[in-house]
C-alpha atoms as a PDB file:
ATOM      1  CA  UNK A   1      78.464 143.423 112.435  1.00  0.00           C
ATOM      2  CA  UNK A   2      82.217 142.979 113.679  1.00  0.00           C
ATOM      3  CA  UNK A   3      81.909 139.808 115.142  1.00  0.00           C
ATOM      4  CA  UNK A   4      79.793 138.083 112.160  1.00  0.00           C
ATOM      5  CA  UNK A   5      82.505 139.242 109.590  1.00  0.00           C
ATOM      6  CA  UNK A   6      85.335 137.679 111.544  1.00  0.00           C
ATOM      7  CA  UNK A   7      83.186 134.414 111.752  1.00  0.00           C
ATOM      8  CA  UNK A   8      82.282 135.034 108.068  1.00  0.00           C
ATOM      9  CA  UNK A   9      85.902 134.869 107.143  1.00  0.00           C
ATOM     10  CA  UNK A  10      86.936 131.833 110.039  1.00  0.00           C
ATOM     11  CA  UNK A  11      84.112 130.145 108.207  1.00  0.00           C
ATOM     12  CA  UNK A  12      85.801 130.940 104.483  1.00  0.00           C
ATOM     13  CA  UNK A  13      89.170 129.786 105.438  1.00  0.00           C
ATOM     14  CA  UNK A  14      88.373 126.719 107.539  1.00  0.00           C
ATOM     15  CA  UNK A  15      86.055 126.124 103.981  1.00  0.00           C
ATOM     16  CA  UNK A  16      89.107 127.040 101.832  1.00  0.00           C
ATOM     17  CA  UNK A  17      92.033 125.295 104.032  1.00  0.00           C
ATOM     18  CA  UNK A  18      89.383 121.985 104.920  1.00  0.00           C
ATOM     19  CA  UNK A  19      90.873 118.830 105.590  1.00  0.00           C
ATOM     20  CA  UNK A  20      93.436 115.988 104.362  1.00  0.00           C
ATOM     21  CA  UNK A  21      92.972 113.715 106.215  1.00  0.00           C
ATOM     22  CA  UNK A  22      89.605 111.276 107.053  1.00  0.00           C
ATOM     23  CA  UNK A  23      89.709 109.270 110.376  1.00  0.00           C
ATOM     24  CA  UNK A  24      87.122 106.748 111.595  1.00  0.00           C
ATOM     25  CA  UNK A  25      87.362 104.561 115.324  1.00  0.00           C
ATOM     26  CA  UNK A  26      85.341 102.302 116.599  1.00  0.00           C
ATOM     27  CA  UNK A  27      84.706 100.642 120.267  1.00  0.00           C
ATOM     28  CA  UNK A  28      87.329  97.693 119.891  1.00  0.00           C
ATOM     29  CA  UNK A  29      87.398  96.862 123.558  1.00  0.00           C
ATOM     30  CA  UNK A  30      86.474  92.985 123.045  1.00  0.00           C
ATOM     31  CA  UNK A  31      89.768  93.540 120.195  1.00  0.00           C
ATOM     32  CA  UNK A  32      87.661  91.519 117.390  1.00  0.00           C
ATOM     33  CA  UNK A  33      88.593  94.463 114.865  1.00  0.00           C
ATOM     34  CA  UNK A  34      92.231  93.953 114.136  1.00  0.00           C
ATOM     35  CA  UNK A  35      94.949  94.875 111.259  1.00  0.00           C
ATOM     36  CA  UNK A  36      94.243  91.614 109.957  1.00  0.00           C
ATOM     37  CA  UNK A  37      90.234  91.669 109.762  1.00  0.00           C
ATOM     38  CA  UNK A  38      90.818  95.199 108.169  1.00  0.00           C
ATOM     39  CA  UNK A  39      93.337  93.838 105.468  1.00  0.00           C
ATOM     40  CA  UNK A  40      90.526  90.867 104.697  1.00  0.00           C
ATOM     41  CA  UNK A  41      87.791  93.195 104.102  1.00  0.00           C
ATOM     42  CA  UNK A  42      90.012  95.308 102.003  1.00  0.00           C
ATOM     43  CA  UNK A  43      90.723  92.451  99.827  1.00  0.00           C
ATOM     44  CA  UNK A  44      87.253  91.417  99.488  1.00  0.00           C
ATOM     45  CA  UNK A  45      86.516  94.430  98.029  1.00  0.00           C
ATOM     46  CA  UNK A  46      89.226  94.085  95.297  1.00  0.00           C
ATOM     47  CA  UNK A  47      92.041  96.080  96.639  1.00  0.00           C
ATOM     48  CA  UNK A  48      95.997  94.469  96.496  1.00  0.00           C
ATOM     49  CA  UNK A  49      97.766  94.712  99.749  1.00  0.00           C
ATOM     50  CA  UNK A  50     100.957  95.678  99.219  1.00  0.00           C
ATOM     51  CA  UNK A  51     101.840  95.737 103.365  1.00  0.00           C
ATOM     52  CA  UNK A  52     100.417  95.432 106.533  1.00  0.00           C
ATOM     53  CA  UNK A  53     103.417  96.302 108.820  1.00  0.00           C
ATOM     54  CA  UNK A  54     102.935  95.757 112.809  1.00  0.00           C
ATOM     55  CA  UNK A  55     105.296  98.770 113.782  1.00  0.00           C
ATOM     56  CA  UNK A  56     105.691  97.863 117.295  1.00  0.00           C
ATOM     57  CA  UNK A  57     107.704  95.815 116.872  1.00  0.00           C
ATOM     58  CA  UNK A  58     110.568  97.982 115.244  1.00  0.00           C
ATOM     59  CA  UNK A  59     109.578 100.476 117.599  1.00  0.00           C
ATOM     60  CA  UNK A  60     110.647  98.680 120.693  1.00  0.00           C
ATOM     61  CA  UNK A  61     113.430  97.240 119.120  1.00  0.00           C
ATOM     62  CA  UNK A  62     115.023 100.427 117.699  1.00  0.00           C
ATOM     63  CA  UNK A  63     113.374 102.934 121.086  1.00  0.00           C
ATOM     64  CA  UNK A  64     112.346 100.491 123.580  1.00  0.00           C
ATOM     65  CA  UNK A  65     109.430 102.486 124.239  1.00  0.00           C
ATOM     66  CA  UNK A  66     105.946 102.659 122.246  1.00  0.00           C
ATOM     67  CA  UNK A  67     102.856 105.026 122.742  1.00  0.00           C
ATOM     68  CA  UNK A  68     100.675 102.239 121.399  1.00  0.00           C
ATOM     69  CA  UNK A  69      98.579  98.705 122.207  1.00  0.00           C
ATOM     70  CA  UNK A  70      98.548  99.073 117.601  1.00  0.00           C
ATOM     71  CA  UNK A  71     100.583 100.251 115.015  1.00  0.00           C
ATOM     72  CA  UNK A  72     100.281  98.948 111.943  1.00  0.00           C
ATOM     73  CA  UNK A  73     101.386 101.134 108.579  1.00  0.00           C
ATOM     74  CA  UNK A  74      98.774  99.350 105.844  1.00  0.00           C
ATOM     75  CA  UNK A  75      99.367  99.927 102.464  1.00  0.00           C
ATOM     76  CA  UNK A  76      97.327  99.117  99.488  1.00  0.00           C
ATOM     77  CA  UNK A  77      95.773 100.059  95.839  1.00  0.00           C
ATOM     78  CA  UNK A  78      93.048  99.080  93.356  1.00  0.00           C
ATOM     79  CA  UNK A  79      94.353  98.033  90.556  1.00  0.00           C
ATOM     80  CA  UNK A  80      91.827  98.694  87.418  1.00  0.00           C
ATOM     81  CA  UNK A  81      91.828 102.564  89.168  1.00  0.00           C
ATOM     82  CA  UNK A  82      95.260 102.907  89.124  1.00  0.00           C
ATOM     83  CA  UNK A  83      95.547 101.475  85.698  1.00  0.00           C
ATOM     84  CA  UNK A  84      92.425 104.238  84.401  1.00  0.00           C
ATOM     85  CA  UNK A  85      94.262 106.872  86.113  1.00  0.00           C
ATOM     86  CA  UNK A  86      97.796 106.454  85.006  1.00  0.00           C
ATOM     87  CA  UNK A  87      98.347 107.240  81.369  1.00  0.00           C
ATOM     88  CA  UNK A  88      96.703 110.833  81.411  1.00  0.00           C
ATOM     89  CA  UNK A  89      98.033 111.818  85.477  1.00  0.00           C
ATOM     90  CA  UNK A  90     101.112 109.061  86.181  1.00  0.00           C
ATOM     91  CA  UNK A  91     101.470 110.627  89.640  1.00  0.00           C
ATOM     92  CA  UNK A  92      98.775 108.199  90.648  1.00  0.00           C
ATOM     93  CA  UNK A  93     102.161 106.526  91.166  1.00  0.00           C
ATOM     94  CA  UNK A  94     102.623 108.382  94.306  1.00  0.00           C
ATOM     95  CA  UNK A  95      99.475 106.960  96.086  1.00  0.00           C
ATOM     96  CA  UNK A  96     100.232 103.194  94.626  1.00  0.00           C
ATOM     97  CA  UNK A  97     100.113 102.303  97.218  1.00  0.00           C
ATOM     98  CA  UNK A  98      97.839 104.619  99.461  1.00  0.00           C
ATOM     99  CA  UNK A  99      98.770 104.469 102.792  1.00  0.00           C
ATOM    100  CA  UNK A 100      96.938 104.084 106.518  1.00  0.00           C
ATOM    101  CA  UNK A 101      97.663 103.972 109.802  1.00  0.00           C
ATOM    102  CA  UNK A 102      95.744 101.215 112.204  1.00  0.00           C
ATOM    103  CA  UNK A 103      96.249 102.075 116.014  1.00  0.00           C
ATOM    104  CA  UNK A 104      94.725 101.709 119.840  1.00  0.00           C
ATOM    105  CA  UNK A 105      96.882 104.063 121.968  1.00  0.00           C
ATOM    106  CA  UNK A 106      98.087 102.677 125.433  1.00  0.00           C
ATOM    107  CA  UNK A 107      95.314 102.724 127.801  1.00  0.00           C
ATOM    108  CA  UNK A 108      91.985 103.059 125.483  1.00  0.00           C
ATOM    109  CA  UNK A 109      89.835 100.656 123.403  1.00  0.00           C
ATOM    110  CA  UNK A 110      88.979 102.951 120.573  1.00  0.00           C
ATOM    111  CA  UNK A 111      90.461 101.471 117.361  1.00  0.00           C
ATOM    112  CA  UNK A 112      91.523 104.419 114.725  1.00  0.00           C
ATOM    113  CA  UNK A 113      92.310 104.209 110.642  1.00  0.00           C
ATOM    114  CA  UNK A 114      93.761 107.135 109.260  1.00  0.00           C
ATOM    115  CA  UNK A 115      93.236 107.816 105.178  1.00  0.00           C
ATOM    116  CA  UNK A 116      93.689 110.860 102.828  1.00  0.00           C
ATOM    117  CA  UNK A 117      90.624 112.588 101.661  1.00  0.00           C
ATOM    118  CA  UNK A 118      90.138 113.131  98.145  1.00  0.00           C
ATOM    119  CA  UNK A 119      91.048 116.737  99.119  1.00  0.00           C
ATOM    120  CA  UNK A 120      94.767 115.922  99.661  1.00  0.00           C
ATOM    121  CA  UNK A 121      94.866 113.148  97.194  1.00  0.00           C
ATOM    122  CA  UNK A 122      93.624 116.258  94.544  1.00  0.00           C
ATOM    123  CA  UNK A 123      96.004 118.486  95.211  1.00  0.00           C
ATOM    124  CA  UNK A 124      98.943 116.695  95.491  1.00  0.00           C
ATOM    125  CA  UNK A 125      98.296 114.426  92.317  1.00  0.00           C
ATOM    126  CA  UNK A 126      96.658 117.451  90.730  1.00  0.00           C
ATOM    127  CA  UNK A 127      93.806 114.374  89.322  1.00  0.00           C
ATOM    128  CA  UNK A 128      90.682 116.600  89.318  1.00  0.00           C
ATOM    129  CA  UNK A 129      88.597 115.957  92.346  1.00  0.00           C
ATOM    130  CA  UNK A 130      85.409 114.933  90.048  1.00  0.00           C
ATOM    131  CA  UNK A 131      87.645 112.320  88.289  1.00  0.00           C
ATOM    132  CA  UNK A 132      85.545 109.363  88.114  1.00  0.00           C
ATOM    133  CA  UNK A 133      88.085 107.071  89.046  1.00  0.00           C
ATOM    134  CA  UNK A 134      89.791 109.044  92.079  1.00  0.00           C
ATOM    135  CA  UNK A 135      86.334 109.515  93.175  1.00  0.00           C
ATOM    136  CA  UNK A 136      85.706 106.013  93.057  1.00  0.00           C
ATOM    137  CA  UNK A 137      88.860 104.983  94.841  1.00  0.00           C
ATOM    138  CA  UNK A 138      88.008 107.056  97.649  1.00  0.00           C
ATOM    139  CA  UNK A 139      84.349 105.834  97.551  1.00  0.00           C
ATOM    140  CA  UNK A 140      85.838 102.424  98.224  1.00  0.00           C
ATOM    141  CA  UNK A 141      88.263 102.911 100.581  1.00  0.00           C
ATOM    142  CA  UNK A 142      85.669 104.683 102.683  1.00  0.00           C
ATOM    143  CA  UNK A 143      82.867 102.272 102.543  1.00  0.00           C
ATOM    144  CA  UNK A 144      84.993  99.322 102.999  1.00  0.00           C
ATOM    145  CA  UNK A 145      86.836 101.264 106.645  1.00  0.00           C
ATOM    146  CA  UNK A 146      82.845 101.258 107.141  1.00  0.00           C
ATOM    147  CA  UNK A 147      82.515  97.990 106.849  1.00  0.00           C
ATOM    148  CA  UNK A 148      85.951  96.731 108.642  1.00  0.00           C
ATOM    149  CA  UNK A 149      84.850  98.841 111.652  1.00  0.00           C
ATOM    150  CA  UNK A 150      81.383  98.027 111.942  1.00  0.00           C
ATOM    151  CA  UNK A 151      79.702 100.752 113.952  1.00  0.00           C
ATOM    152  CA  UNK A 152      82.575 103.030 113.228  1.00  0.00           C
ATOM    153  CA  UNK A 153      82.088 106.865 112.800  1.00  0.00           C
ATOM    154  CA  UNK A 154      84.154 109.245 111.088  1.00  0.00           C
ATOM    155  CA  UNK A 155      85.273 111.737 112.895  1.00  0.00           C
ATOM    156  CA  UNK A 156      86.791 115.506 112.109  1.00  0.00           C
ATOM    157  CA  UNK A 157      90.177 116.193 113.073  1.00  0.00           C
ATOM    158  CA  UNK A 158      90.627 119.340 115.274  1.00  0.00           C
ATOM    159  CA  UNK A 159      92.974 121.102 112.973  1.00  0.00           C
ATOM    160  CA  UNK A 160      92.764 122.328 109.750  1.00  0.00           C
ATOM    161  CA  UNK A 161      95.347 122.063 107.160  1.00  0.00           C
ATOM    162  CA  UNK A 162      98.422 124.910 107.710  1.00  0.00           C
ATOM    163  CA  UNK A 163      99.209 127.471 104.703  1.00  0.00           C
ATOM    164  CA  UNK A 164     102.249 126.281 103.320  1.00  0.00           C
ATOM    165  CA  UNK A 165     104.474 128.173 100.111  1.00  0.00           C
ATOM    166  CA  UNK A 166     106.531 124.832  99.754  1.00  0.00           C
ATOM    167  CA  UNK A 167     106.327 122.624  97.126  1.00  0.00           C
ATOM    168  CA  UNK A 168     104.227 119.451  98.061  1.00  0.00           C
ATOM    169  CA  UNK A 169     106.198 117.084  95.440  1.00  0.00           C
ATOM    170  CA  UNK A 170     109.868 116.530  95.229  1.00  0.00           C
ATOM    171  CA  UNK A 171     111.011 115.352  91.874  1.00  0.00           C
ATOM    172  CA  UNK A 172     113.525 114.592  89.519  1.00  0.00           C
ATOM    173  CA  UNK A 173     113.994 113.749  86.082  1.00  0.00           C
ATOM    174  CA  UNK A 174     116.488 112.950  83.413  1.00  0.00           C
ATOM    175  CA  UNK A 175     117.213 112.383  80.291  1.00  0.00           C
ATOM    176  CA  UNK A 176     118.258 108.684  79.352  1.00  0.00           C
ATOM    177  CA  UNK A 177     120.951 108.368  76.534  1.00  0.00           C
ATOM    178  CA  UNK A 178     119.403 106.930  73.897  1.00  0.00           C
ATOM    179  CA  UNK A 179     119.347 102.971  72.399  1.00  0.00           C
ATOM    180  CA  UNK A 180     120.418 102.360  76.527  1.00  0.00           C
ATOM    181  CA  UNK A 181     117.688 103.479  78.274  1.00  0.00           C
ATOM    182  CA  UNK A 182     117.269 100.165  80.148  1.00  0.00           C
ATOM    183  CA  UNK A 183     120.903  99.509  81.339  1.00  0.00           C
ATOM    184  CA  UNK A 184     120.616 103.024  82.014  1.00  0.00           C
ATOM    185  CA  UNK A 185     117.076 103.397  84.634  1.00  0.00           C
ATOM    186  CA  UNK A 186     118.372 100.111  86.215  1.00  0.00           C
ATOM    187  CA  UNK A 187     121.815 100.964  87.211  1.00  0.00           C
ATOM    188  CA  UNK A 188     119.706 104.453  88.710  1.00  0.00           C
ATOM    189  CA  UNK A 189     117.402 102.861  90.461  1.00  0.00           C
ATOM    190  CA  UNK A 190     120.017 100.569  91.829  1.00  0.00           C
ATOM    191  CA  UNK A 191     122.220 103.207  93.082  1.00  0.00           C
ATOM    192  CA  UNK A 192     119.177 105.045  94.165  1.00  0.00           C
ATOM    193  CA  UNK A 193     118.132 102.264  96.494  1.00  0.00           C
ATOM    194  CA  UNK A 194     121.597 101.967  97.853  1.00  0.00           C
ATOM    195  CA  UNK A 195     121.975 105.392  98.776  1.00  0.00           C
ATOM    196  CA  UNK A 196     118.555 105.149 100.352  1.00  0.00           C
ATOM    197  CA  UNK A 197     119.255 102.219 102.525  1.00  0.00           C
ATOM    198  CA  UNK A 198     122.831 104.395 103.692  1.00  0.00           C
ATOM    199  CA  UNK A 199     121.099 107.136 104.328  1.00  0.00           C
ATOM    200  CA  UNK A 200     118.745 105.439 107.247  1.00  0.00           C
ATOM    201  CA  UNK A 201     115.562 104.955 104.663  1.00  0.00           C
ATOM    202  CA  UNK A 202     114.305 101.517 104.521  1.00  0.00           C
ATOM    203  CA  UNK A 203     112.196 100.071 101.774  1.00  0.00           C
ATOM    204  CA  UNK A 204     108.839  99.150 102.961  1.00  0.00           C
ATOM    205  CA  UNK A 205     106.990  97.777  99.328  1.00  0.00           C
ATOM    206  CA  UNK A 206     107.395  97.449  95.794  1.00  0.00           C
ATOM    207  CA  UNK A 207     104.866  97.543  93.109  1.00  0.00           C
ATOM    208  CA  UNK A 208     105.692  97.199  89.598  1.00  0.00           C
ATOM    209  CA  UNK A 209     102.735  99.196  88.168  1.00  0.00           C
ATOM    210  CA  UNK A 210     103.711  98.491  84.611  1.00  0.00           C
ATOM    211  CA  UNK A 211     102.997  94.711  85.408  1.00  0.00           C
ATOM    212  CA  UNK A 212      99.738  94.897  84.657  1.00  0.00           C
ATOM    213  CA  UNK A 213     100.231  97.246  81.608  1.00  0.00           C
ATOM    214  CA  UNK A 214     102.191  93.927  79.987  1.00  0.00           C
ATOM    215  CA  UNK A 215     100.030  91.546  80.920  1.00  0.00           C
ATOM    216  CA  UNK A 216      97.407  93.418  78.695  1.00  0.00           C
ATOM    217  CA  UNK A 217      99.725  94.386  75.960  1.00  0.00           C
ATOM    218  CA  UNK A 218      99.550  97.862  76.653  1.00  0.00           C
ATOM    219  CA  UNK A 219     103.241  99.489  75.980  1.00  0.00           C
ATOM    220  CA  UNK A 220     102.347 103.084  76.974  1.00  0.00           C
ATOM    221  CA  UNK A 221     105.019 102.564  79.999  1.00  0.00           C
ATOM    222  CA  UNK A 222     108.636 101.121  79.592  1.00  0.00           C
ATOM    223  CA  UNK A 223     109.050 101.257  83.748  1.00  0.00           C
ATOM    224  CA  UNK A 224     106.529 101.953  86.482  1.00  0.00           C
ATOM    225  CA  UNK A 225     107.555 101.572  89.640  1.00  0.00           C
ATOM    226  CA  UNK A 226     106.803 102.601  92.988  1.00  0.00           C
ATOM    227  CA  UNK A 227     108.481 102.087  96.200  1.00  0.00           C
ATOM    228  CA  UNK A 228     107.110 102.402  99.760  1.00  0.00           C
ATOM    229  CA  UNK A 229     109.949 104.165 101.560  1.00  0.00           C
ATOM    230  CA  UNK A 230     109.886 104.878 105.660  1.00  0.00           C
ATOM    231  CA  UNK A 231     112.249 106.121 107.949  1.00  0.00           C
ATOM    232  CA  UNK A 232     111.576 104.834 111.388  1.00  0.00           C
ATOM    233  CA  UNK A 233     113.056 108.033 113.488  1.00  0.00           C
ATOM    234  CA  UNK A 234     110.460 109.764 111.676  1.00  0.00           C
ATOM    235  CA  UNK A 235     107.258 107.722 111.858  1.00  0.00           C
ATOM    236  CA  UNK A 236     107.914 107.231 115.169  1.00  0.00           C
ATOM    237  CA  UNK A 237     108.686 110.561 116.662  1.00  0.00           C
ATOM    238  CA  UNK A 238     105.550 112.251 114.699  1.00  0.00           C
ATOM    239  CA  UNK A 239     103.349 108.982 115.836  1.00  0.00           C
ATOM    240  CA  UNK A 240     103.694 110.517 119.248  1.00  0.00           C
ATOM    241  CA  UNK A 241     101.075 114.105 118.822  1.00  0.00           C
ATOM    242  CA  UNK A 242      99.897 112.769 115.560  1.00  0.00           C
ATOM    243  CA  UNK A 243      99.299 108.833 115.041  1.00  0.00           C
ATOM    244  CA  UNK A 244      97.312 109.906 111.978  1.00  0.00           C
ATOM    245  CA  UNK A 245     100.439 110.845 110.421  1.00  0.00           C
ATOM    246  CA  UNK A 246     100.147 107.411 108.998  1.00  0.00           C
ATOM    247  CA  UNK A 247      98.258 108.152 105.987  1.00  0.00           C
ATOM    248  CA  UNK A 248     101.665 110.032 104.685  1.00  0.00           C
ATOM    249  CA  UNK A 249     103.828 106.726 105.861  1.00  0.00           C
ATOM    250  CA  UNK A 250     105.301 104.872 104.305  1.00  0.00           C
ATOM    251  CA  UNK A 251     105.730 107.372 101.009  1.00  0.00           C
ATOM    252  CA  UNK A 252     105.379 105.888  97.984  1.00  0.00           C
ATOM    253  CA  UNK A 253     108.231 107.183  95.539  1.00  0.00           C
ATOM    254  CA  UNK A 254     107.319 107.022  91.637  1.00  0.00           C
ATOM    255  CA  UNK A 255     109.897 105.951  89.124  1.00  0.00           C
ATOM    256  CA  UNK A 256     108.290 106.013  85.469  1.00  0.00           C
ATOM    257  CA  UNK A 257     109.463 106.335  82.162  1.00  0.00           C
ATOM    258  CA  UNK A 258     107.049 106.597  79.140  1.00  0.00           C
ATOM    259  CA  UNK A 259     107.707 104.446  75.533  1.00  0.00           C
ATOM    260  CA  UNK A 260     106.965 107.930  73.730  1.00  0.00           C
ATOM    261  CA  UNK A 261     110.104 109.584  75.462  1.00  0.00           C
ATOM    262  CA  UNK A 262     113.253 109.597  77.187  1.00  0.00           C
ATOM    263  CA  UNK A 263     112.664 110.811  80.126  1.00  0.00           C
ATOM    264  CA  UNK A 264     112.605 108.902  83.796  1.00  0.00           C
ATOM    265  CA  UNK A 265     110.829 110.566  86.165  1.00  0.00           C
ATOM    266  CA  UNK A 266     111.189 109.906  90.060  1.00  0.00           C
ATOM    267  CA  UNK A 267     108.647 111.685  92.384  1.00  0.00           C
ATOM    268  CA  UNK A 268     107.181 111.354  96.016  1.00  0.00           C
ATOM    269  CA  UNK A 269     104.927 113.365  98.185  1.00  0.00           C
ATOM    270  CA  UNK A 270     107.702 115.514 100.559  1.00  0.00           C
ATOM    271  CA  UNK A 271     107.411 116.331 103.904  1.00  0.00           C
ATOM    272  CA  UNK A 272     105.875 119.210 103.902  1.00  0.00           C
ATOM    273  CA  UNK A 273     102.370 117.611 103.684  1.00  0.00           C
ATOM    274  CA  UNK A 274     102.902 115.784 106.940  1.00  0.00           C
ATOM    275  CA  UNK A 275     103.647 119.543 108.099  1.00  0.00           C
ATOM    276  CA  UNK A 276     101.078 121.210 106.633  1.00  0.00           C
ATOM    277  CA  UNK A 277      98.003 118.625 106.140  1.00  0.00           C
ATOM    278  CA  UNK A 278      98.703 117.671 110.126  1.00  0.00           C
ATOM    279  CA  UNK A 279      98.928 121.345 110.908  1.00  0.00           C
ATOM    280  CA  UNK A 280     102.484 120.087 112.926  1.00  0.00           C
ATOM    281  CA  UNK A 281     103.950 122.353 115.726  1.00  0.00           C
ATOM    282  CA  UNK A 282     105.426 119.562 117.193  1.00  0.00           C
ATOM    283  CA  UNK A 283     109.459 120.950 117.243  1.00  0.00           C
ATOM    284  CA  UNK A 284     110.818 116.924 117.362  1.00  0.00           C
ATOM    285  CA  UNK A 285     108.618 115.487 114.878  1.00  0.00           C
ATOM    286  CA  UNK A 286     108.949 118.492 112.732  1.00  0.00           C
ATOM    287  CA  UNK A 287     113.047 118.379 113.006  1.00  0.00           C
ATOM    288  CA  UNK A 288     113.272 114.782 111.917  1.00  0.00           C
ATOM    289  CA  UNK A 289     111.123 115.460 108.985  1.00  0.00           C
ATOM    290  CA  UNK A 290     113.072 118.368 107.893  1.00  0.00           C
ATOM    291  CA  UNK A 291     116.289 116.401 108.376  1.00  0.00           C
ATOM    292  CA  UNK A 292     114.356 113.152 106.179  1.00  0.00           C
ATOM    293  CA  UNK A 293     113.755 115.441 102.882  1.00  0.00           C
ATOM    294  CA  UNK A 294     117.223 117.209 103.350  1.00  0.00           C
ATOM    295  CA  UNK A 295     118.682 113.481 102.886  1.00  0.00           C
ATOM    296  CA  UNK A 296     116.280 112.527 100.066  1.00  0.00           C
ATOM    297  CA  UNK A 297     116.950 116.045  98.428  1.00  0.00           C
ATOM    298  CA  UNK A 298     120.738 115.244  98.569  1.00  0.00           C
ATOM    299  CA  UNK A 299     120.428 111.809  97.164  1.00  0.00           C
ATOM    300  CA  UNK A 300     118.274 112.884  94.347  1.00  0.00           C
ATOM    301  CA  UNK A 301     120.693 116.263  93.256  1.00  0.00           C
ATOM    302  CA  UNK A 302     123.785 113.522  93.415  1.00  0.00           C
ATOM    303  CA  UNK A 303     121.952 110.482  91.189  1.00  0.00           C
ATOM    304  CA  UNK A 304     120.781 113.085  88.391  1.00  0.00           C
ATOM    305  CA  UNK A 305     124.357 114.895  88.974  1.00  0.00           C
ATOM    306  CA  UNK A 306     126.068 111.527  88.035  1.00  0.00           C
ATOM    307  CA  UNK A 307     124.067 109.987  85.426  1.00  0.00           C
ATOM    308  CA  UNK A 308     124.440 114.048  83.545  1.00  0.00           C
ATOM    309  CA  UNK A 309     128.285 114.188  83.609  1.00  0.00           C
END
């Protein structure tokens, strides 16, 4: 009776703590299945690429070393979803674009992609998991991995997602001063890229989400952007016990201000769902993560503490 309860309650919290994270391979020893072939399908099926970044390459330029015969950090978003989404829960903003990670380790033919379940996705956004279109965006993404990877299978990871008290979003907002909101949220988020670029970030993407807003007349948003942000040190030292880690990188940061107020918001998934949603006891990886969201803390506390004085 013992031994059933305590599988009783393994079963409740691997049910409870589940997984964030979706990864399908395939047998790519003849190499037909590349980044490339995976980017085409994704754009057949309506999705805009917003990056497709070989990361070898920066990683033997910057570390002369890599773990991997692929890296590639692919990032991408469907558009008319996105656009559904983003008036009632704007923090679609932080997976536009969604990110994956492509890669064949050294010495095997298996080809892996790396995605966010609807799970994660859920819970960080806090969009309802039976929200028609999050449900469909995840629909997509799976069925076209399934048909990029022909014969692929999706496979569970061996850890479940770690209990975490942190918060899962870091964010910041202020108020603009009003009739100069737009010289205002431009010189921000021009010293807010500068500080990122000092500080060792580098910026991976750009989507203007309100673009397509304008283009239908629709003046809900004044700005909308997000930017893919990565920090190599990072990416590259978690790559190492968990390549998946891709699905978090690059981040997309949200900066959005709405016509009905004065408020800019900016807002990105933190670290602490790479620790948690990879389950990471990996001391290295773990210490330049830590060290990343110190930095973007910092640079966030000084832009609002400027703009308020």
């Amino acid at each position: 009776m013992k031994k059933l309860l305590v599988l009783l309650m393994i079963g409740f919290f691997t049910f409870l703590l589940g997984h964030d994270l979706q990864l399908i391979s395939v047998d790519n020893k003849d190499g037909k299945i590349t980044p490339k072939t995976i980017e085409e399908e994704f754009k057949k099926a309506g999705f805009y690429i917003s990056d497709n970044r070989d990361m070898n390459v920066p990683f033997m330029k910057q570390f002369q070393n890599t773990d991997f015969k692929v890296y590639n950090l692919f990032t991408t978003h469907h558009i008319k979803s996105v656009q559904n989404l983003a008036k009632q829960y704007p923090r679609i903003g932080l997976f536009t674009p969604m990110s994956m990670s492509i890669y064949t380790k050294k010495g095997e033919d298996k080809l892996y992609v790396s995605s966010l379940t609807i799970d994660a996705m859920s819970k960080i956004t806090g969009i309802p998991k039976d929200n028609k279109d999050l449900v469909n965006i995840v629909k997509m993404v799976k069925e076209t991995l399934q048909k990029a990877l022909p014969g692929g299978k999706f496979e569970t990871l061996p850890y479940n997602v770690a209990a975490t008290q942190k918060e899962l979003i870091t964010k910041m907002h202020v108020k603009l001063k009003s009739g100069d909101w737009k010289q205002d949220s431009e010189a921000m988020i021009e010293e807010f890229e500068a500080n990122l670029e000092m500080n060792g970030f580098v910026q991976a993407g750009f989507n203007n989400i309100n673009y397509y807003f304008k283009e239908s007349g629709d003046k809900f948003f004044d700005i909308f952007v997000s930017e893919s942000i990565c920090k190599l040190p990072v990416i590259y030292t978690v790559a190492k016990t968990r390549p998946e880690a891709g699905a978090f990188a690059p981040c997309s940061i949200s900066i959005y201000k709405k016509s009905s107020d004065d408020f800019m918001y900016i807002e990105y998934p933190n670290v602490y769902n790479w620790i948690a949603s990879l389950d990471m006891d990996h001391k290295e990886g773990i210490k330049e993560l830590i060290e990343a969201q110190a930095k973007m803390e910092v640079i966030l506390h000084n832009l609002k503490t400027d703009y308020e004085k």
